[in-house]
C-alpha atoms as a PDB file:
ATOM      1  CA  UNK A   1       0.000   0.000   0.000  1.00  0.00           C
ATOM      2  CA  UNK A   2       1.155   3.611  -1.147  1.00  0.00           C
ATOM      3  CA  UNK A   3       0.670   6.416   1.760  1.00  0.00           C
ATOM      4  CA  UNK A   4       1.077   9.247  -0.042  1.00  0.00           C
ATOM      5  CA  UNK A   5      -0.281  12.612   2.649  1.00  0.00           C
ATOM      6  CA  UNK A   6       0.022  16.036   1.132  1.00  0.00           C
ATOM      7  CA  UNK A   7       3.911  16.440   2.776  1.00  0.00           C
ATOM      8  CA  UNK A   8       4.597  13.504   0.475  1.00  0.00           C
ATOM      9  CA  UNK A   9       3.661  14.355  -2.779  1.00  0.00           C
ATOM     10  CA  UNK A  10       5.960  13.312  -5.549  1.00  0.00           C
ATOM     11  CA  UNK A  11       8.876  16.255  -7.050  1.00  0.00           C
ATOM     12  CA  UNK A  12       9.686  15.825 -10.817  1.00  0.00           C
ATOM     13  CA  UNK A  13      12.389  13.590 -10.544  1.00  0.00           C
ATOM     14  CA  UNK A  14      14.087  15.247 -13.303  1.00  0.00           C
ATOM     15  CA  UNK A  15      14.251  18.199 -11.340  1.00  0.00           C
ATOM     16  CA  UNK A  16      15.785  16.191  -8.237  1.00  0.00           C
ATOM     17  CA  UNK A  17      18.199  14.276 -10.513  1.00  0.00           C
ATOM     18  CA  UNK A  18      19.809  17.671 -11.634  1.00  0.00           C
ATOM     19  CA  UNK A  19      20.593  18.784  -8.826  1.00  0.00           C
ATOM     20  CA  UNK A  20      23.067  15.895  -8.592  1.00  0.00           C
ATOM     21  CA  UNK A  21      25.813  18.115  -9.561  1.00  0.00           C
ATOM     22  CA  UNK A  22      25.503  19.514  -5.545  1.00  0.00           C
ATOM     23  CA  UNK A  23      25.946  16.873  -4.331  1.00  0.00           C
ATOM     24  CA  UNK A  24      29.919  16.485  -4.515  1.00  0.00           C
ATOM     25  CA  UNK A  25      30.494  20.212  -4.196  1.00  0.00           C
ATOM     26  CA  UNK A  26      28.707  19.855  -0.361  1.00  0.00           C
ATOM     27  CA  UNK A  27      30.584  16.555   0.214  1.00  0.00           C
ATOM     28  CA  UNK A  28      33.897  18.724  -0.117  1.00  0.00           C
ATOM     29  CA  UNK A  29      32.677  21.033   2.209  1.00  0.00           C
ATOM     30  CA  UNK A  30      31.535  19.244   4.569  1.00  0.00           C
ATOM     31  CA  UNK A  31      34.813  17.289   4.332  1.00  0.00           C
ATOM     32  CA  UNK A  32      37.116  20.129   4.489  1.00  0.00           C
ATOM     33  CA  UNK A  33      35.230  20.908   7.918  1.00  0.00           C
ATOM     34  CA  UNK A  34      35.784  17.513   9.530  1.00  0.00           C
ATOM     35  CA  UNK A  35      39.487  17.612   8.427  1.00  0.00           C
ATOM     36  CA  UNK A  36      40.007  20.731  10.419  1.00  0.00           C
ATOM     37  CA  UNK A  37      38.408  19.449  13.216  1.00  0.00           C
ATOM     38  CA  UNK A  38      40.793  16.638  13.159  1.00  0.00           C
ATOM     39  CA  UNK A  39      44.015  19.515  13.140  1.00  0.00           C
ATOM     40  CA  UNK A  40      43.174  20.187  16.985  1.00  0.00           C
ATOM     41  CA  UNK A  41      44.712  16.343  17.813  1.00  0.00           C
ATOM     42  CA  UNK A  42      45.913  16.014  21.199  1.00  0.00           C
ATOM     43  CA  UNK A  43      46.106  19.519  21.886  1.00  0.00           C
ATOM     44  CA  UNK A  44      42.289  19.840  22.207  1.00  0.00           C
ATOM     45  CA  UNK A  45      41.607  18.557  25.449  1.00  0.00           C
ATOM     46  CA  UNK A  46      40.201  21.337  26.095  1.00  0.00           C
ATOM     47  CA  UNK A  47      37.688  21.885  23.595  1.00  0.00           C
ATOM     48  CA  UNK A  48      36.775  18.136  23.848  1.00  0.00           C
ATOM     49  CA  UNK A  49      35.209  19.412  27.435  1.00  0.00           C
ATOM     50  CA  UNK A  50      33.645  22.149  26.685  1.00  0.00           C
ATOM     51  CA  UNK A  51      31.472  20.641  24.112  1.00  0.00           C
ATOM     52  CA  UNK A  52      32.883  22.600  20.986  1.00  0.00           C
ATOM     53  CA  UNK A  53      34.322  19.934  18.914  1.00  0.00           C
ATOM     54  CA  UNK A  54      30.829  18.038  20.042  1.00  0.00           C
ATOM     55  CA  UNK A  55      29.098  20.920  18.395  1.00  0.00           C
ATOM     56  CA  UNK A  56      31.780  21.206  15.430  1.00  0.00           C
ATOM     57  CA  UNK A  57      30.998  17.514  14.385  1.00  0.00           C
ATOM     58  CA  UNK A  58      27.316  17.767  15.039  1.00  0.00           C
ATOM     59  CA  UNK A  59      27.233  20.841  12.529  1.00  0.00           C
ATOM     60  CA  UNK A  60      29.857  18.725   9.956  1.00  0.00           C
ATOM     61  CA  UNK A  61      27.006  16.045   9.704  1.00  0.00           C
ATOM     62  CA  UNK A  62      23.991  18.548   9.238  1.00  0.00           C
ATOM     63  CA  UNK A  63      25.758  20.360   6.490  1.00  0.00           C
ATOM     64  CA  UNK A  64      26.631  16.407   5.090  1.00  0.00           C
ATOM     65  CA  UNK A  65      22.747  15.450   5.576  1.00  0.00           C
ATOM     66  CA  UNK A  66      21.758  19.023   3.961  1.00  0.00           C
ATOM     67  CA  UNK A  67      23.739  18.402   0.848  1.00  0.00           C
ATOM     68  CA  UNK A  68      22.696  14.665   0.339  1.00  0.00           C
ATOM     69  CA  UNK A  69      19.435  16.431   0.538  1.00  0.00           C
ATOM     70  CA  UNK A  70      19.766  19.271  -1.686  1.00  0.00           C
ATOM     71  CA  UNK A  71      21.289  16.108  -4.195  1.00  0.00           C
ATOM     72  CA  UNK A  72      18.127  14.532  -4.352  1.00  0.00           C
ATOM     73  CA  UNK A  73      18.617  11.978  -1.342  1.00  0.00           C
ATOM     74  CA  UNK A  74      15.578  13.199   0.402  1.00  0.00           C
ATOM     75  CA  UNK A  75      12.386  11.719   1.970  1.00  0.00           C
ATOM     76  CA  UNK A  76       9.625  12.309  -0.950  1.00  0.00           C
ATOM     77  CA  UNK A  77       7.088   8.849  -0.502  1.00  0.00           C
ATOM     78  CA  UNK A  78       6.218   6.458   1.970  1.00  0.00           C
ATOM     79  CA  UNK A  79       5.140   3.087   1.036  1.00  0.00           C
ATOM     80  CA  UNK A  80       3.560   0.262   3.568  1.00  0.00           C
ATOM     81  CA  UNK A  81       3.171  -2.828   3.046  1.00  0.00           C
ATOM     82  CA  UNK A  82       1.204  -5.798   5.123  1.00  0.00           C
ATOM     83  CA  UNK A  83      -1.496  -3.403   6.443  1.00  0.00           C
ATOM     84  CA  UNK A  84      -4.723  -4.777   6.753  1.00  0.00           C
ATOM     85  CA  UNK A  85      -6.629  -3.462   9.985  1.00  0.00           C
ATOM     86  CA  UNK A  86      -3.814  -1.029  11.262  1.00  0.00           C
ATOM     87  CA  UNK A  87      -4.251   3.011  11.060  1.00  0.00           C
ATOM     88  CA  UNK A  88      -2.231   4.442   7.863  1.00  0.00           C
ATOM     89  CA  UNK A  89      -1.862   7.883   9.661  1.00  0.00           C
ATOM     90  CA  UNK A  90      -0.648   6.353  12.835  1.00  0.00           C
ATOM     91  CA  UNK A  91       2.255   4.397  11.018  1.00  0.00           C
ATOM     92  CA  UNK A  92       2.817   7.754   9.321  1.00  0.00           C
ATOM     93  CA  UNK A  93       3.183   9.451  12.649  1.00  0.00           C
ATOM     94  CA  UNK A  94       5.444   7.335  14.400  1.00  0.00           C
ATOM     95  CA  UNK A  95       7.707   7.647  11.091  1.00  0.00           C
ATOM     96  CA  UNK A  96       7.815  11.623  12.521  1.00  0.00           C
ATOM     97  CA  UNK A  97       9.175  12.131   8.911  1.00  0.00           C
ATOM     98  CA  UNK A  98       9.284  15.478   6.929  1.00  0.00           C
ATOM     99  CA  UNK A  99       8.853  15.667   2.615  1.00  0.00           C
ATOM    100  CA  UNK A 100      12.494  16.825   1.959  1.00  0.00           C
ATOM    101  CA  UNK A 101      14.143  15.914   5.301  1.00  0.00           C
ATOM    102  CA  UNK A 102      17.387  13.923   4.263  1.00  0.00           C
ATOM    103  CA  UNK A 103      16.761  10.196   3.727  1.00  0.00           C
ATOM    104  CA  UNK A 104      20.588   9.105   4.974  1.00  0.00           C
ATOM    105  CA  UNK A 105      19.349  10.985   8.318  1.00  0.00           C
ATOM    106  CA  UNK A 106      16.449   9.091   9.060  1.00  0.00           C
ATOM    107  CA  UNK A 107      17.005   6.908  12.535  1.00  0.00           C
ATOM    108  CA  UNK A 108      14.970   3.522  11.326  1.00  0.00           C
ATOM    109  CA  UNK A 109      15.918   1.562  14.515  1.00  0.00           C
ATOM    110  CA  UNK A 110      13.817   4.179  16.284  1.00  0.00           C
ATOM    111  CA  UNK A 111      11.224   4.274  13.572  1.00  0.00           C
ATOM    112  CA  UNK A 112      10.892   0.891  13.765  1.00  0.00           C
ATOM    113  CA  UNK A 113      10.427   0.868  17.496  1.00  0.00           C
ATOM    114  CA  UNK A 114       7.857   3.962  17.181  1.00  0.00           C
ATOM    115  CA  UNK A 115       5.904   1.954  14.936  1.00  0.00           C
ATOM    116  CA  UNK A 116       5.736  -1.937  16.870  1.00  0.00           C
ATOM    117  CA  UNK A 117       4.070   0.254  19.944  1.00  0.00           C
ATOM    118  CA  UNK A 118       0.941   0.229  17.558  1.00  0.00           C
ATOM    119  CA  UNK A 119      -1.455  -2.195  18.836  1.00  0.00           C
ATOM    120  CA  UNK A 120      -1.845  -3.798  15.864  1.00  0.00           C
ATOM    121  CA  UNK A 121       1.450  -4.300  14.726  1.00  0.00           C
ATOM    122  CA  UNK A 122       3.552  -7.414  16.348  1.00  0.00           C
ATOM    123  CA  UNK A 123       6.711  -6.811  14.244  1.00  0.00           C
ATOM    124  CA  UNK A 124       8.023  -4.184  11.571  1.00  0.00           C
ATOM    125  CA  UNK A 125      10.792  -3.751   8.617  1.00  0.00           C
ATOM    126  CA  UNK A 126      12.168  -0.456   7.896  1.00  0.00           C
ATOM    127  CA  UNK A 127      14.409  -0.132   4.227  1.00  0.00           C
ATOM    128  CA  UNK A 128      15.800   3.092   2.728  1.00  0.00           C
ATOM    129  CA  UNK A 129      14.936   3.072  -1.219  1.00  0.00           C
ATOM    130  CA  UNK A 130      17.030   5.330  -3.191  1.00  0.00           C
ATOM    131  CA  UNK A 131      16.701   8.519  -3.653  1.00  0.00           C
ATOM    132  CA  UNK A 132      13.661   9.180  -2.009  1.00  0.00           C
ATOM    133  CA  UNK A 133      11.044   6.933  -0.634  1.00  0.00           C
ATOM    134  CA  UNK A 134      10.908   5.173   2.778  1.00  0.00           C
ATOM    135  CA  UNK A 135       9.961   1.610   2.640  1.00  0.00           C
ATOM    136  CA  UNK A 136       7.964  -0.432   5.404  1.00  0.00           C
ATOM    137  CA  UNK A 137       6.359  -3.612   6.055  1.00  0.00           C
ATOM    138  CA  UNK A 138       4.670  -4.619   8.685  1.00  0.00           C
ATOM    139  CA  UNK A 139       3.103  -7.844   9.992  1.00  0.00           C
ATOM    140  CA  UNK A 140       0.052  -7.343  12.022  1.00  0.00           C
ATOM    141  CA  UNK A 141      -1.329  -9.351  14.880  1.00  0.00           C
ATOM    142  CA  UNK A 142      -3.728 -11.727  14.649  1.00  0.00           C
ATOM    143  CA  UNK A 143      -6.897 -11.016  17.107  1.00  0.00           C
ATOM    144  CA  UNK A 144      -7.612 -13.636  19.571  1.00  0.00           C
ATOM    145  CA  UNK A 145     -10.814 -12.689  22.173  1.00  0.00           C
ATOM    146  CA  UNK A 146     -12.829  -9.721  23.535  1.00  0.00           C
ATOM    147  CA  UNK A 147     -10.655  -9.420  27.617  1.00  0.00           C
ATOM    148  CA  UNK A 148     -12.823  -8.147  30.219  1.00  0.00           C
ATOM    149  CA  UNK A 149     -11.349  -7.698  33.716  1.00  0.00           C
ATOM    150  CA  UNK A 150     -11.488  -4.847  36.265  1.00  0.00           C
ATOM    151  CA  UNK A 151     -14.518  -3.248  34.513  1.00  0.00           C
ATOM    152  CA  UNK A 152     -12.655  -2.520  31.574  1.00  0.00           C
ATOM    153  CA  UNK A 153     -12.719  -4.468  27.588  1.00  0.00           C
ATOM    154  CA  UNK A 154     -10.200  -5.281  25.369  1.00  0.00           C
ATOM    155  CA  UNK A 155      -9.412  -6.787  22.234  1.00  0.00           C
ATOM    156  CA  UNK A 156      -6.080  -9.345  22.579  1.00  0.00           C
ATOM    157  CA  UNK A 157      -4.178 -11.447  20.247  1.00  0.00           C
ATOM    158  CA  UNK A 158      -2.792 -15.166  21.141  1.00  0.00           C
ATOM    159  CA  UNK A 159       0.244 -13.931  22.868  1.00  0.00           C
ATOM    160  CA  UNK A 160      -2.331 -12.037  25.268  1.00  0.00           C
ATOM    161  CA  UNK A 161      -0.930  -8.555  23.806  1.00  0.00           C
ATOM    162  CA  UNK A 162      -3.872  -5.848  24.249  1.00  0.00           C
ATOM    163  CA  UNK A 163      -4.216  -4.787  20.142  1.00  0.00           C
ATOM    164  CA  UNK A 164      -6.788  -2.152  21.119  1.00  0.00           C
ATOM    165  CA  UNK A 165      -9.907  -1.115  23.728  1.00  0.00           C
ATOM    166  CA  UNK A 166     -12.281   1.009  21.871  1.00  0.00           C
ATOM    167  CA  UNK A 167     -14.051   0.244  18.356  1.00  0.00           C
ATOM    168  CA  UNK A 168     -14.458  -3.340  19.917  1.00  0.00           C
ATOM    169  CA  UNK A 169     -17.862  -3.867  18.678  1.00  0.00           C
ATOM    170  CA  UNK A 170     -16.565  -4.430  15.324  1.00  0.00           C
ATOM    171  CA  UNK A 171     -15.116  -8.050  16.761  1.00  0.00           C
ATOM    172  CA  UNK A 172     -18.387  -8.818  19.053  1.00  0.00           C
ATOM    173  CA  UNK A 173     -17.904 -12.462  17.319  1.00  0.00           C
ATOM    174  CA  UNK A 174     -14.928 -13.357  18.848  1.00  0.00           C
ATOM    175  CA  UNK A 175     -14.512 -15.461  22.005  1.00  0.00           C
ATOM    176  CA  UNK A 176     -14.867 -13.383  25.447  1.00  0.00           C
ATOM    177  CA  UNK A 177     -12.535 -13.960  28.028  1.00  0.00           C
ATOM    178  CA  UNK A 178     -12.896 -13.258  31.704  1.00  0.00           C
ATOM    179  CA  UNK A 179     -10.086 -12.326  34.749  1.00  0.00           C
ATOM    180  CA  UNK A 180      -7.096 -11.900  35.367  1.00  0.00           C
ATOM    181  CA  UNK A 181      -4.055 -13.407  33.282  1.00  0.00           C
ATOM    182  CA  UNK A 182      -6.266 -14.718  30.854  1.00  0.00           C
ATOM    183  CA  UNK A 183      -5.082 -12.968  27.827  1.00  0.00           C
ATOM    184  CA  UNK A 184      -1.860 -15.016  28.769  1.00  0.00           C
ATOM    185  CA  UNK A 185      -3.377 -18.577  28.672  1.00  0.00           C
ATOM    186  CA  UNK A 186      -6.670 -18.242  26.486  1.00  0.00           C
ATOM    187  CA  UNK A 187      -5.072 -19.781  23.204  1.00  0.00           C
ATOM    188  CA  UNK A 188      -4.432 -23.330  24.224  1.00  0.00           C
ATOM    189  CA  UNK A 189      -8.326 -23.740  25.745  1.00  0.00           C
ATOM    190  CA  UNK A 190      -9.451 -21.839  22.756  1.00  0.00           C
ATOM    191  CA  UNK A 191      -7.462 -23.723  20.638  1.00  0.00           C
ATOM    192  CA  UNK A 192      -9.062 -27.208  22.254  1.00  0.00           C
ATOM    193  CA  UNK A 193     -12.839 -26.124  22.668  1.00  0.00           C
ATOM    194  CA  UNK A 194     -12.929 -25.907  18.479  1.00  0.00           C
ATOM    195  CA  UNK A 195     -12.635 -29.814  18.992  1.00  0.00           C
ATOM    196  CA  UNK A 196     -15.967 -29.908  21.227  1.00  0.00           C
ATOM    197  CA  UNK A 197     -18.399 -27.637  19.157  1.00  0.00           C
ATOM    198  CA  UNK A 198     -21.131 -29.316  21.352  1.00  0.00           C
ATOM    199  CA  UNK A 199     -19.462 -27.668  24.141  1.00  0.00           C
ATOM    200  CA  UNK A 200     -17.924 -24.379  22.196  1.00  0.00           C
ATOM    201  CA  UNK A 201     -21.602 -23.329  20.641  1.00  0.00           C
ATOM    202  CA  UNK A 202     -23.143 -22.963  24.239  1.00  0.00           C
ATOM    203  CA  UNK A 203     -19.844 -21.326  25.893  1.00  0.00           C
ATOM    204  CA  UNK A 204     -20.419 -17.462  26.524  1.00  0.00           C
ATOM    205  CA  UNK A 205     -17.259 -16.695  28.465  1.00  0.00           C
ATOM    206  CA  UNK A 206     -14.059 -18.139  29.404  1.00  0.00           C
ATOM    207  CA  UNK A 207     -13.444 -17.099  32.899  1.00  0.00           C
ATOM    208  CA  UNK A 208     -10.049 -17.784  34.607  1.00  0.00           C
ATOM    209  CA  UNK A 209     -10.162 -18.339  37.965  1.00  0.00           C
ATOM    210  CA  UNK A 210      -7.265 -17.184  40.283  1.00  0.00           C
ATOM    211  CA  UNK A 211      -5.420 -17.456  37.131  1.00  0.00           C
ATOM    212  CA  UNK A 212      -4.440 -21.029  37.533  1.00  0.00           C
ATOM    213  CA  UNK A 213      -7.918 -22.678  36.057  1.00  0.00           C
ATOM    214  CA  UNK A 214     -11.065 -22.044  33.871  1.00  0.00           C
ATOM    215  CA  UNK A 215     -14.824 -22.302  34.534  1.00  0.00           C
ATOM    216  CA  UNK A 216     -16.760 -22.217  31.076  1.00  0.00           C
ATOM    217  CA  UNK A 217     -19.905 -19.602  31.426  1.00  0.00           C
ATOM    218  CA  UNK A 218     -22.441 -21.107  29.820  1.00  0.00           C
ATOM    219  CA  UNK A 219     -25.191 -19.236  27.577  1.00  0.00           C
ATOM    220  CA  UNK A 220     -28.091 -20.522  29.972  1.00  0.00           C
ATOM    221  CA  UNK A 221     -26.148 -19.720  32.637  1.00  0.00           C
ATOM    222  CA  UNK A 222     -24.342 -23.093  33.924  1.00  0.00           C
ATOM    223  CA  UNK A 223     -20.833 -22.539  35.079  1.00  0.00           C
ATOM    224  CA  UNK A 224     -18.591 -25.572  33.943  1.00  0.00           C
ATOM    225  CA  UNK A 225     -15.858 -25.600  36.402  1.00  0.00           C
ATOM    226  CA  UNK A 226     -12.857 -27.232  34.225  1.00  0.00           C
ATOM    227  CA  UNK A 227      -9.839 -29.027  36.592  1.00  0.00           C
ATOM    228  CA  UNK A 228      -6.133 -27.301  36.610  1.00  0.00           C
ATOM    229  CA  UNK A 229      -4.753 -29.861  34.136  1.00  0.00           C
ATOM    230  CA  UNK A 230      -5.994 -32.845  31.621  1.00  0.00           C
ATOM    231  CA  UNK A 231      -8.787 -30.302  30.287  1.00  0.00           C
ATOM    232  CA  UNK A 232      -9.253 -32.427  27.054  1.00  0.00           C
ATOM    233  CA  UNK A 233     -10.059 -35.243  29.525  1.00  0.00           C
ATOM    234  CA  UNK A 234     -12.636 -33.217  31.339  1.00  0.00           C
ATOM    235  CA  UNK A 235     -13.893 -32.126  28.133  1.00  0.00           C
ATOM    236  CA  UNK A 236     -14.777 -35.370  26.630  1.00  0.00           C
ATOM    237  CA  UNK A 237     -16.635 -36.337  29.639  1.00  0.00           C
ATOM    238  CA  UNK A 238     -18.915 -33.416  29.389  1.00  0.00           C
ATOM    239  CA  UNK A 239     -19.522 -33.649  25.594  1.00  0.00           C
ATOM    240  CA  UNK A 240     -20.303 -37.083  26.591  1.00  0.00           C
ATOM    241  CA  UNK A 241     -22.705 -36.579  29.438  1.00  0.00           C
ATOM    242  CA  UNK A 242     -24.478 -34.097  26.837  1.00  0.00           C
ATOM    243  CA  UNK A 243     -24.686 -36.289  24.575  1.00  0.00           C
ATOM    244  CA  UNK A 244     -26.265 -39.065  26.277  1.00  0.00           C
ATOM    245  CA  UNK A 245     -28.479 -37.055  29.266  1.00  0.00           C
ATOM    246  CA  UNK A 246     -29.150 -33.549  27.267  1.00  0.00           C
ATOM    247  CA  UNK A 247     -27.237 -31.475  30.245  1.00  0.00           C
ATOM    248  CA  UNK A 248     -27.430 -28.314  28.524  1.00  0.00           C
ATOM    249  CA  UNK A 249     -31.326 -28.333  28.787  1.00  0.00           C
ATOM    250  CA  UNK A 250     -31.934 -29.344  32.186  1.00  0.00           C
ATOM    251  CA  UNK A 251     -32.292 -27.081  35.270  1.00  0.00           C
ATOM    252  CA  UNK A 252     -28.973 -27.211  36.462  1.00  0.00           C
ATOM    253  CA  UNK A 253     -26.962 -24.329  38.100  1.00  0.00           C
ATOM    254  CA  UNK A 254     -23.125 -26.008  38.113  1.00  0.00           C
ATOM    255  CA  UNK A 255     -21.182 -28.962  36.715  1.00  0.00           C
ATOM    256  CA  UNK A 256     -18.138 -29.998  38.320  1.00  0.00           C
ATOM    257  CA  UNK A 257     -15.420 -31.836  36.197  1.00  0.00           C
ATOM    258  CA  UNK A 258     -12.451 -30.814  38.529  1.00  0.00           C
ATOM    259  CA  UNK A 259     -12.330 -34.724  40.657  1.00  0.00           C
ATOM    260  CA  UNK A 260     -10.954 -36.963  38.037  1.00  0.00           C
ATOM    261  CA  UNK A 261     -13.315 -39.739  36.743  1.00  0.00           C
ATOM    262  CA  UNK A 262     -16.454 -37.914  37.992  1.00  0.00           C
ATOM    263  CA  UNK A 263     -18.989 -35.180  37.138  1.00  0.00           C
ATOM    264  CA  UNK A 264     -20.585 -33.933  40.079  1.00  0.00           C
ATOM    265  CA  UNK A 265     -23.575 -31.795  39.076  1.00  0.00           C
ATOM    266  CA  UNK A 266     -25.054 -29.030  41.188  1.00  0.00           C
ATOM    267  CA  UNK A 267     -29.292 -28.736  40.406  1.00  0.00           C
ATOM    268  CA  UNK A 268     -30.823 -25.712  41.147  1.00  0.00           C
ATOM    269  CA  UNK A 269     -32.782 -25.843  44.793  1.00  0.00           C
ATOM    270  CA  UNK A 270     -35.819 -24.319  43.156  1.00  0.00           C
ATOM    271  CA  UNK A 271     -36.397 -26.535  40.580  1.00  0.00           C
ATOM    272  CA  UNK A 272     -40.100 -28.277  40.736  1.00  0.00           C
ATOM    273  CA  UNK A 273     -39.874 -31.786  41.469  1.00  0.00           C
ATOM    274  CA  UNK A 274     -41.971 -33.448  39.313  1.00  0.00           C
ATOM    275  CA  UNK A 275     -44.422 -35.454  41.722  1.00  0.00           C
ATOM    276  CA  UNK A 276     -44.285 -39.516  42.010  1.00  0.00           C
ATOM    277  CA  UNK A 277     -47.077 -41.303  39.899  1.00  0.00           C
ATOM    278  CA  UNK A 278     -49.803 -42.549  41.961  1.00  0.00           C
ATOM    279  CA  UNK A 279     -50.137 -45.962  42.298  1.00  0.00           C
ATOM    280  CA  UNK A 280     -53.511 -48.093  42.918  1.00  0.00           C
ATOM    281  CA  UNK A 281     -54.103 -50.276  46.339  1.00  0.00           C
ATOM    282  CA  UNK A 282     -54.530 -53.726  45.501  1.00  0.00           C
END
């Protein structure tokens, strides 16, 4: 994708390619400068402390960066590539690039750094093309669940990194997750419900619990409280007991998979009992 903002509209390159000729009359300069710098030698303890041949060198390397620029070597386009969901004008911002600032000056390691603390981007490349245009790709991340926890909503990705917290209604399909550290350890259960869809179609939440297990929040309201480890085990058992008894669609408040080999199953207290037939005296 081509981002191409008002402050980067194209120059005729004809134009920048004359101007060529600059290029090694500046480079002199700025040489000459650098050399008498360098005259001082041993002598210029002094100046060394004082911050003047600091400043001398600093002023050297503008007046280099200004002629590479005035030579054509300047920032003119931006193109991205890999961007899918991620803001155009925020990648363009954490460039902090000017149209005509010089391209050799351009600090990509920080760039690059500016731009991976988007939410949506998990990793980024950063390539000078010459003369003029700054090249990036990006690779964005790849949304996981809907995080809820202290009051507040976000959308998360499978390494639990927060990609962003408002607009999240756009994503109201994806799994929601419940408490904390579950950003952290909601892949691998996610990852295993898609092998129970009995189980997966009438989960509404995820909740972790102390963050060391998971109770499934069911859309009627039954809490599945899932055991520490051997989840798949647990798992099986309840798509079986579904299966077989209908679980799901019976009056029940809690089912407990956590004791190995055993579902305990907690009924709600006001549930009618249905009354015992009536038999006849004989």
């Amino acid at each position: 994708m081509r981002l191409m903002p008002s402050i980067f509209r194209n120059e005729d390159r004809k134009t920048r390619r004359s101007q060529s000729g600059k290029l090694r009359r500046r480079l002199i300069k700025a040489g000459i400068l650098t050399a008498t710098i360098g005259v001082f030698g041993g002598g210029g303890w002094y100046l060394i402390q004082s911050g003047w041949v600091s400043e001398r060198i600093a002023a050297a390397n503008a007046s280099f960066m200004n002629a590479t620029a005035d030579a054509g070597l300047s920032v003119q386009d931006v193109v991205v590539s890999g961007r899918t969901r991620a803001n155009g004008e925020e990648i363009l911002a954490a460039l902090d690039l000017e149209r005509g600032s010089p391209i050799l000056d351009v600090d990509m390691a920080a760039a690059r750094k500016r731009i991976e603390s988007i939410g949506w981007i998990s990793s980024a490349e950063i390539a000078r093309r010459l003369p003029d245009v700054i090249y990036v790709r990006v690779v964005e991340r790849q949304p996981l669940a809907i995080w809820q926890h202290d009051g507040k909503s976000a959308l998360v990705d499978r390494a639990g990194k927060i990609i962003q917290r408002t607009g999240l209604d756009a994503f109201s399909e994806f799994p929601l997750i419940v408490g904390e550290g579950a950003p952290h350890q909601a892949a691998q259960l996610l990852d295993l419900l898609r092998a129970y869809p009995t189980v997966a179609n009438e989960t509404e939440a995820a909740v972790r619990v102390s963050n060391r297990r998971w109770n499934l929040r069911l859309h009627n309201g039954i809490d599945v409280r899932l055991p520490e480890k051997n989840i798949a085990t647990a798992l099986d058992r309840l798509e079986e007991f579904q299966r077989e008894h209908a679980l799901f669609d019976r009056d029940v408040i809690a089912v407990d998979l956590r004791v190995p080999d055993r579902l305990i199953v907690r009924v709600n207290p006001n549930a009618a009992i249905p009354a015992k037939a009536r038999g006849k005296d004989t």
